[in-house]
N, C-alpha and C. Protein backbone atom coordinates (compact mmCIF):
# COMPACT_ATOMS: atom_id res chain seq x y z
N UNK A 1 153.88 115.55 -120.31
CA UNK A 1 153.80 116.97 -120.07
C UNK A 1 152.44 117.34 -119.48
N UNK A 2 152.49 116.96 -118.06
CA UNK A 2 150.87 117.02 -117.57
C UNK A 2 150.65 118.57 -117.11
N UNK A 3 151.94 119.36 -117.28
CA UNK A 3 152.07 120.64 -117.03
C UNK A 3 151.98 122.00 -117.88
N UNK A 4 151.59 121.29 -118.75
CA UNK A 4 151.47 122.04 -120.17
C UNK A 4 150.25 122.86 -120.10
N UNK A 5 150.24 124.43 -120.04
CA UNK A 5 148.97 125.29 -120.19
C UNK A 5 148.01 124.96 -120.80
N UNK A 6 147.20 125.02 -121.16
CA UNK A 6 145.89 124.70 -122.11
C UNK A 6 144.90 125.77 -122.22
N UNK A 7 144.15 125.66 -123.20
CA UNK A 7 142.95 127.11 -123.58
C UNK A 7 142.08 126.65 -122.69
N UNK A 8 141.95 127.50 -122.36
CA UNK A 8 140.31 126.82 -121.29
C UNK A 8 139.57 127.17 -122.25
N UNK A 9 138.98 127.53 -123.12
CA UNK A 9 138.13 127.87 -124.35
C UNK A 9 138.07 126.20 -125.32
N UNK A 10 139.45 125.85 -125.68
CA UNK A 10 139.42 124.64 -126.81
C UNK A 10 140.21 123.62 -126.20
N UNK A 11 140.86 123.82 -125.13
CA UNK A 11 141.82 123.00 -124.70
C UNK A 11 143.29 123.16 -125.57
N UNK A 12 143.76 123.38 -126.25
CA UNK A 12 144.75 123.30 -127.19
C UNK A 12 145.63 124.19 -126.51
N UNK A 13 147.16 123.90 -126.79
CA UNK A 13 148.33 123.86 -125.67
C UNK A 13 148.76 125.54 -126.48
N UNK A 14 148.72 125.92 -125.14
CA UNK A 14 149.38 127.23 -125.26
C UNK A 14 151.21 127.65 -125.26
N UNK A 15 151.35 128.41 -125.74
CA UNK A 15 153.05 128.48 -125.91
C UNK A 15 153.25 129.54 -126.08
N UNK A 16 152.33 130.59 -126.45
CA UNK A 16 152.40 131.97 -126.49
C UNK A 16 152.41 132.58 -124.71
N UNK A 17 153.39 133.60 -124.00
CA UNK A 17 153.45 133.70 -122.57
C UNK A 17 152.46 134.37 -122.06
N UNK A 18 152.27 135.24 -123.31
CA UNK A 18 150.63 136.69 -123.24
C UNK A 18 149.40 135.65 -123.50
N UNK A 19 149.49 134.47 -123.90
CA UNK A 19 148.14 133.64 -124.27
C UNK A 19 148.34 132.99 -122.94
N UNK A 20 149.18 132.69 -122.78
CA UNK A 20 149.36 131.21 -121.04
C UNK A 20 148.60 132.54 -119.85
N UNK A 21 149.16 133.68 -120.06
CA UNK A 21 148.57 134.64 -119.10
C UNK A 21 147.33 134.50 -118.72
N UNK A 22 147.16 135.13 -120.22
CA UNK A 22 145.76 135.38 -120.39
C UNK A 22 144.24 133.83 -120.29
N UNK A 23 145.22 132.56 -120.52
CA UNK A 23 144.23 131.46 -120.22
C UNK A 23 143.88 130.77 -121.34
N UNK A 24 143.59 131.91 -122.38
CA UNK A 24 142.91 131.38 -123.96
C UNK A 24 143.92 131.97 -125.11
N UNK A 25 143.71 131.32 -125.86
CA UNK A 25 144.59 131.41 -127.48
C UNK A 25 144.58 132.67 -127.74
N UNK A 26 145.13 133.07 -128.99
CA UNK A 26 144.43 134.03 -130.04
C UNK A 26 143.15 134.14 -130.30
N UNK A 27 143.17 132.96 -130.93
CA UNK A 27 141.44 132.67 -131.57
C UNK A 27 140.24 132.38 -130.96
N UNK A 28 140.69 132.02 -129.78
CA UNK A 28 139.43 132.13 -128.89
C UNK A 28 139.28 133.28 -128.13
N UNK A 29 140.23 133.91 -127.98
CA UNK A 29 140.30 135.57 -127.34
C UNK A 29 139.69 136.06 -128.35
N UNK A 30 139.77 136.33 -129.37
CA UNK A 30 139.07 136.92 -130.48
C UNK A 30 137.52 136.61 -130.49
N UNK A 31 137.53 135.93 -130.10
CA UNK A 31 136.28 134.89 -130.36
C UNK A 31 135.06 135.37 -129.48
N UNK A 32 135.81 135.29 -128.53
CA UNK A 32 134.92 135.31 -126.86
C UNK A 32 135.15 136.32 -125.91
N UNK A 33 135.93 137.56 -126.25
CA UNK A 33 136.48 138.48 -125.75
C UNK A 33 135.15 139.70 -125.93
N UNK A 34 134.71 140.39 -124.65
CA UNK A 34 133.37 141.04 -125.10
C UNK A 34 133.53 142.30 -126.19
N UNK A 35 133.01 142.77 -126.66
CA UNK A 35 133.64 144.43 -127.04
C UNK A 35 134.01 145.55 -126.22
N UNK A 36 134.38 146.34 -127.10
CA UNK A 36 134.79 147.65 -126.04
C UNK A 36 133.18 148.43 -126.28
N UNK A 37 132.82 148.48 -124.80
CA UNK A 37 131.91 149.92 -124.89
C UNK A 37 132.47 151.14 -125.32
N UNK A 38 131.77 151.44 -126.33
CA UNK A 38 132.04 153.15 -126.84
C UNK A 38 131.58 154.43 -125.75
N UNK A 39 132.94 155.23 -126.14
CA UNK A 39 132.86 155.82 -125.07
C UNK A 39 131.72 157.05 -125.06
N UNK A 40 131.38 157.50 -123.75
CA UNK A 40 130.16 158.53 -123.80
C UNK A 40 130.01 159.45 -124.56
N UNK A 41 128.70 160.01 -125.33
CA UNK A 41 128.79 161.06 -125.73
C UNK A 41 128.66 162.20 -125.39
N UNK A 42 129.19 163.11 -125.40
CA UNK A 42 129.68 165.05 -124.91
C UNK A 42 128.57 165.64 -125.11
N UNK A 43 128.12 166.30 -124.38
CA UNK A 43 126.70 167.14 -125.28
C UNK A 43 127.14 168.46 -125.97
N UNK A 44 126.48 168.69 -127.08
CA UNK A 44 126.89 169.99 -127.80
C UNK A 44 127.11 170.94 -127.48
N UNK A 45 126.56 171.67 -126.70
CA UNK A 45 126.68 172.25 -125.74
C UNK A 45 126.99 172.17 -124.39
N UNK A 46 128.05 173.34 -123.48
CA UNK A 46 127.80 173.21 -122.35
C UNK A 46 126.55 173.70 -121.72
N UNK A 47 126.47 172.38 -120.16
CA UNK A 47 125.34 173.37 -119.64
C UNK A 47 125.21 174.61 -119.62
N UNK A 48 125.99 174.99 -118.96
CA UNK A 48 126.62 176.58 -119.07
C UNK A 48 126.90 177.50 -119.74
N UNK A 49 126.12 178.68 -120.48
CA UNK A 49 127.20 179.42 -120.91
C UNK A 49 127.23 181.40 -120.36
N UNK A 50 128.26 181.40 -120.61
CA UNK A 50 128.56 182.48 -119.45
C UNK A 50 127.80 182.81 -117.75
N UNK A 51 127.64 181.22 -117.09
CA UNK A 51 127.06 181.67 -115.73
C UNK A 51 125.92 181.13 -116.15
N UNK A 52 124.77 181.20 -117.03
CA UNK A 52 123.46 181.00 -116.97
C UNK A 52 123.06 179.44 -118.05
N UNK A 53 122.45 179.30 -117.43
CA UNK A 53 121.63 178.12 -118.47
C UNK A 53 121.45 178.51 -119.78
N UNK A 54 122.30 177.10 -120.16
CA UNK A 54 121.94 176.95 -121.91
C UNK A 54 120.13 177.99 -122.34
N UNK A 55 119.02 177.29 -122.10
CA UNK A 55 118.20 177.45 -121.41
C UNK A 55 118.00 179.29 -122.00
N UNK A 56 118.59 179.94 -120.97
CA UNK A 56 118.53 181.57 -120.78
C UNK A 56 119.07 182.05 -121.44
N UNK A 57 119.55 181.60 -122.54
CA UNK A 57 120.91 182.67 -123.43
C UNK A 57 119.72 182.92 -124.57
N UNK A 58 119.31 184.12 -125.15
CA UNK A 58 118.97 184.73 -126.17
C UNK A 58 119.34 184.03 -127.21
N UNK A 59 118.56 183.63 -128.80
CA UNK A 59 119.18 183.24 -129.52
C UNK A 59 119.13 183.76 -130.86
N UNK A 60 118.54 184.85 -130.46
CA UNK A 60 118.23 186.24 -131.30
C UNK A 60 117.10 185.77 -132.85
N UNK A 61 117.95 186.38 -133.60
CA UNK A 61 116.90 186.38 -134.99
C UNK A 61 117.71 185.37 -135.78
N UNK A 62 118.87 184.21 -134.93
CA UNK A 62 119.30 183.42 -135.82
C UNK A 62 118.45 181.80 -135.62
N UNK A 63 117.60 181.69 -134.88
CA UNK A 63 117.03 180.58 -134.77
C UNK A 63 115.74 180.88 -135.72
């Protein structure tokens, strides 16, 4: 069976069709798979509010 998929990670014969896809096992996908970057954070505010800069809005006698 010189046709048999293999992990490019461990070598060990693949049989799963989503692992043959993908190249590597489970366990080495797990393994060696990077993380997910977390996604951006929103700022608390918009720039904006009503037309003018955060910036220009009055914040009276509650700050």
């Amino acid at each position: 069976m010189a046709d048999t998929p293999r992990c490019t990670v461990c070598g060990r014969t693949l049989r799963d069709p989503a692992s043959r896809a993908r190249g590597t096992g489970p366990v080495c996908n797990r393994k060696t798979r990077t993380p997910h970057s977390p996604a951006p954070r929103r700022p608390a505010l918009p720039p904006y509010v009503g037309g003018r800069p955060v910036t220009d809005v009055p914040a009276g006698h509650y700050l």
